[in-house]
C-alpha atoms as a PDB file:
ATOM      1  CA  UNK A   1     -83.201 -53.168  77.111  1.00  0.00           C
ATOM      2  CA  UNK A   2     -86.467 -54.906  76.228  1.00  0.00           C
ATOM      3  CA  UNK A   3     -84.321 -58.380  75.597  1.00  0.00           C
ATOM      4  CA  UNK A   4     -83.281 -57.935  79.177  1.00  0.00           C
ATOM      5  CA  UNK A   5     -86.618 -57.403  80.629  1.00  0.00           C
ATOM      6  CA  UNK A   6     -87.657 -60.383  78.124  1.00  0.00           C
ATOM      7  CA  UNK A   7     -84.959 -62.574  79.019  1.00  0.00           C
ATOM      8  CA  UNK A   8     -85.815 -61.814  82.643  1.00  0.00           C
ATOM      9  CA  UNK A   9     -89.467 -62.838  82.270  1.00  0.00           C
ATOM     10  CA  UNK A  10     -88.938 -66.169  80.260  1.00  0.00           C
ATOM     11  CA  UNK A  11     -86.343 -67.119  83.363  1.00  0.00           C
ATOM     12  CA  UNK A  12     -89.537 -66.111  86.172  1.00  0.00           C
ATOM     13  CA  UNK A  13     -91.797 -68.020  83.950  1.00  0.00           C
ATOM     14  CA  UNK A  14     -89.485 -71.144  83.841  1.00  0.00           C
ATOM     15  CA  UNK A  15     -88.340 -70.871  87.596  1.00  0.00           C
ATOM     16  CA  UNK A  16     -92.415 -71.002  88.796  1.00  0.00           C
ATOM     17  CA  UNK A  17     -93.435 -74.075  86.042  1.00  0.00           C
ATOM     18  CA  UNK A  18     -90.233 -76.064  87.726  1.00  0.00           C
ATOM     19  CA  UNK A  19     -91.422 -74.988  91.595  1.00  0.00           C
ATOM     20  CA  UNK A  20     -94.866 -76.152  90.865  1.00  0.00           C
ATOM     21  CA  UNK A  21     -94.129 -79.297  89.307  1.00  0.00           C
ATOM     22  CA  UNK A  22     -91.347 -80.247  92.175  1.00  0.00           C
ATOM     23  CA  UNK A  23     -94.597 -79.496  94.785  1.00  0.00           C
ATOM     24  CA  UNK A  24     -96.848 -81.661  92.122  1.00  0.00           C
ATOM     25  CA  UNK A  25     -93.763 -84.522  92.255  1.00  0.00           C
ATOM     26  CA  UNK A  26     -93.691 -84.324  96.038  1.00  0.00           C
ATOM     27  CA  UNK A  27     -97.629 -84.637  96.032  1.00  0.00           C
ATOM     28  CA  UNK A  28     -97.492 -87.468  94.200  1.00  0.00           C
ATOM     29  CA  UNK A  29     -94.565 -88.732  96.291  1.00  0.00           C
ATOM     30  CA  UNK A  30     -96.631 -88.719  99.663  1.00  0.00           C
ATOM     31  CA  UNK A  31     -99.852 -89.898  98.442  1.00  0.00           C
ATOM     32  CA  UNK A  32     -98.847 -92.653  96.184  1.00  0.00           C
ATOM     33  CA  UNK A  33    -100.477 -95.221  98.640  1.00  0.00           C
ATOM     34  CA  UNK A  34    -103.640 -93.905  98.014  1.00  0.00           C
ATOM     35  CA  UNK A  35    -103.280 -93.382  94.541  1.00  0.00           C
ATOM     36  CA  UNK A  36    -101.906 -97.185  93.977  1.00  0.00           C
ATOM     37  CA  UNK A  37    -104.044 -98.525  96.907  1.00  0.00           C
ATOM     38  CA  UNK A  38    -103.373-101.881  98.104  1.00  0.00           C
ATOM     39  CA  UNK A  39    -102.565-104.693  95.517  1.00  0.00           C
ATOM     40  CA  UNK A  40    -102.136-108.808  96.864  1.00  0.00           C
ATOM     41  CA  UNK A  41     -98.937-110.026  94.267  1.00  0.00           C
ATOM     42  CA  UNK A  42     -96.364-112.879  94.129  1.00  0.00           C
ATOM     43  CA  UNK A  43     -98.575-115.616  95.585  1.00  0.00           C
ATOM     44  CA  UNK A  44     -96.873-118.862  94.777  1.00  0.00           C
ATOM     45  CA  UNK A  45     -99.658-120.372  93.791  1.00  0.00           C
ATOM     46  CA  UNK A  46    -100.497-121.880  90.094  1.00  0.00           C
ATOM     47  CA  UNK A  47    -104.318-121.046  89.583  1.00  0.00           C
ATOM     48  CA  UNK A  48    -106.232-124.261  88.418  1.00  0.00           C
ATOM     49  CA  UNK A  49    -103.209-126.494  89.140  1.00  0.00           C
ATOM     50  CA  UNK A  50    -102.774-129.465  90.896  1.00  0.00           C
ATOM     51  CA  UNK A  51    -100.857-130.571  93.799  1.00  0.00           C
ATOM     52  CA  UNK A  52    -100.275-133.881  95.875  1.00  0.00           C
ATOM     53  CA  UNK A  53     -99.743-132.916  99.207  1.00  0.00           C
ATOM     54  CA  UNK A  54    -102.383-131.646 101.747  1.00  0.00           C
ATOM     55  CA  UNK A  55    -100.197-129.293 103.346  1.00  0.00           C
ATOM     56  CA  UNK A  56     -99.185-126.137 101.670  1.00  0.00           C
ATOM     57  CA  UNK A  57     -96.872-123.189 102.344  1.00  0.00           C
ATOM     58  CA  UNK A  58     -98.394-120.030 101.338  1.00  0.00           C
ATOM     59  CA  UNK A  59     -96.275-116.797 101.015  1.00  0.00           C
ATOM     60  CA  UNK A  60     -96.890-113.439  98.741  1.00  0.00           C
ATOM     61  CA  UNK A  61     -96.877-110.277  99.268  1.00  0.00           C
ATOM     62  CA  UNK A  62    -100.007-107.802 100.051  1.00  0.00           C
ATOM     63  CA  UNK A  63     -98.698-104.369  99.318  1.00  0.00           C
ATOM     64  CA  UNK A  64    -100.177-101.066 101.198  1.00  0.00           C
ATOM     65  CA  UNK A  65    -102.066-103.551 103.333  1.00  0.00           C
ATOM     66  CA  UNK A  66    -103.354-103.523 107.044  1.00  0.00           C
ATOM     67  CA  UNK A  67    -105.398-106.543 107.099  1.00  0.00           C
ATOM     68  CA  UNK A  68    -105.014-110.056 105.383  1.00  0.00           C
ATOM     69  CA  UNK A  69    -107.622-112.127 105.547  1.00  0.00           C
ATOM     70  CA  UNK A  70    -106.861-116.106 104.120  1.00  0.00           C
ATOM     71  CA  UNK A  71    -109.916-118.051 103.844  1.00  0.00           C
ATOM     72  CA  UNK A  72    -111.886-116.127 106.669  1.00  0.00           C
ATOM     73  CA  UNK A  73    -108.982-115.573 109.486  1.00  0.00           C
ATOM     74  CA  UNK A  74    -106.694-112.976 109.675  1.00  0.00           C
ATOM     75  CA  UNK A  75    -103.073-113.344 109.227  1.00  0.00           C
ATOM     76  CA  UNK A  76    -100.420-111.339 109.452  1.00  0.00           C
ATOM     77  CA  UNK A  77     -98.266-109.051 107.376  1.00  0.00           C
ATOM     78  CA  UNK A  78     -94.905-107.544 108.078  1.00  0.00           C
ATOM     79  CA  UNK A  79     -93.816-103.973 107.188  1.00  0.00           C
ATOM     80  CA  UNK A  80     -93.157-104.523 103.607  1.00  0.00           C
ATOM     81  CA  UNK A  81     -96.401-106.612 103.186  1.00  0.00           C
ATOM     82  CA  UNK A  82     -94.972-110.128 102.614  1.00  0.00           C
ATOM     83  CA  UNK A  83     -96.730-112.707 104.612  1.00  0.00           C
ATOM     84  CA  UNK A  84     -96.508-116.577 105.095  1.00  0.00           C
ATOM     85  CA  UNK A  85     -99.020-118.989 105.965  1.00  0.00           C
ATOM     86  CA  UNK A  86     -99.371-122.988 105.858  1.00  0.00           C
ATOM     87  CA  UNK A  87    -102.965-124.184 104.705  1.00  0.00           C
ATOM     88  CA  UNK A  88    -104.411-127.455 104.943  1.00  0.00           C
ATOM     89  CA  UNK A  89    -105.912-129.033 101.838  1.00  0.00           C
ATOM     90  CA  UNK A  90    -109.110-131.600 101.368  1.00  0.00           C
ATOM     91  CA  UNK A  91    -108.836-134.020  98.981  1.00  0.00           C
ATOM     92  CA  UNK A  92    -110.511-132.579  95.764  1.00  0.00           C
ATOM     93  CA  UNK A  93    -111.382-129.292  94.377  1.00  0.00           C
ATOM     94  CA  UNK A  94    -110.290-126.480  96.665  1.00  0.00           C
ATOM     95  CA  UNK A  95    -110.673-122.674  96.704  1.00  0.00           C
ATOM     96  CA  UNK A  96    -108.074-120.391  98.628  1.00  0.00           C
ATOM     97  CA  UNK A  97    -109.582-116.853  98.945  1.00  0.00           C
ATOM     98  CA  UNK A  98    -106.831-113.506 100.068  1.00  0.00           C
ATOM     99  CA  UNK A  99    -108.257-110.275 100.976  1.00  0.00           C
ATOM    100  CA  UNK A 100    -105.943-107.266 101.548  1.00  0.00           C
ATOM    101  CA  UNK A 101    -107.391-103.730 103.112  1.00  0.00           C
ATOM    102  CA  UNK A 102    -105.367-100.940 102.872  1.00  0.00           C
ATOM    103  CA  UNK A 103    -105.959 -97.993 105.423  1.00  0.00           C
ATOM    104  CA  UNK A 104    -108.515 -96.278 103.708  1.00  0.00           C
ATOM    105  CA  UNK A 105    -110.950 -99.113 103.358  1.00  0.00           C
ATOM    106  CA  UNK A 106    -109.489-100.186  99.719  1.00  0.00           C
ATOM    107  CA  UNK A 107    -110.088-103.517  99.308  1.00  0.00           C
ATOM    108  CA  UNK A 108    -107.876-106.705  96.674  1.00  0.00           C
ATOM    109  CA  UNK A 109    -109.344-109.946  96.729  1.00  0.00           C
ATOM    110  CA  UNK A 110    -107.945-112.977  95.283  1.00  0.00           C
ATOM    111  CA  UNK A 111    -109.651-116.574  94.681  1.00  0.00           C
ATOM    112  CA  UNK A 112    -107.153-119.572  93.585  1.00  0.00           C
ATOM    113  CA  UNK A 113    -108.124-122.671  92.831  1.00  0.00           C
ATOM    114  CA  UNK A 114    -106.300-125.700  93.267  1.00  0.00           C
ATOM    115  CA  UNK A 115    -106.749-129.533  92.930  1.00  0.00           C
ATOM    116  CA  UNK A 116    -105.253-131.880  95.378  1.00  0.00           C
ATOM    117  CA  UNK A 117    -104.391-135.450  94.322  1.00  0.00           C
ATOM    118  CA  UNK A 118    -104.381-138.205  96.656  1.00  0.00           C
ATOM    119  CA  UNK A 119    -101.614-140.440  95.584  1.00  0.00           C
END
């Protein structure tokens, strides 16, 4: 009788530990944005590398963000994050600053610098 009742326990015990930690899982499920916060990624630019024409394609990806900000403007983002923007280059030593906000204020900033080569 008592390995019933013991049995019994050790299965109540076990059946609360995995209902809390499916409510912890979900938790961390729904607030993983806030947790990760917003992180700028995949910008296809080399940092400190060279290039020979003024014009430039820029594209990444700004996950969890709301706001983009290239060089002082604002561009835009789409759903996922990715975003796409041409940039003019001077001749010389040039600086290409990306700063993502996420929804609660968060901030990822990113400064590349890149060297454009008249030919």
């Amino acid at each position: 009788m008592e390995k019933i009742l013991f049995n019994k326990k050790i299965i109540q015990i076990a059946g609360l530990f995995i209902f809390f930690m499916i409510i912890a899982l979900y938790a961390f499920f729904v607030s993983r944005d806030l947790i990760f916060g917003v992180k700028i990624k995949n910008v296809n630019i080399v940092d400190g590398g060279t290039v020979t024409d003024s014009v430039m394609k820029l594209t990444g990806n700004a996950k969890n963000a709301i706001k983009l900000v290239l060089d002082g403007r604002e561009i835009s983002v789409d759903q996922q994050g990715n975003f796409s923007e041409t940039i003019a280059l001077l001749p010389g030593y040039n600086i290409i600053d990306i700063k993502a906000q996420d929804k609660f204020g968060y901030v990822d900033e990113k400064n590349y610098k890149l060297i454009y080569k008249n030919l």
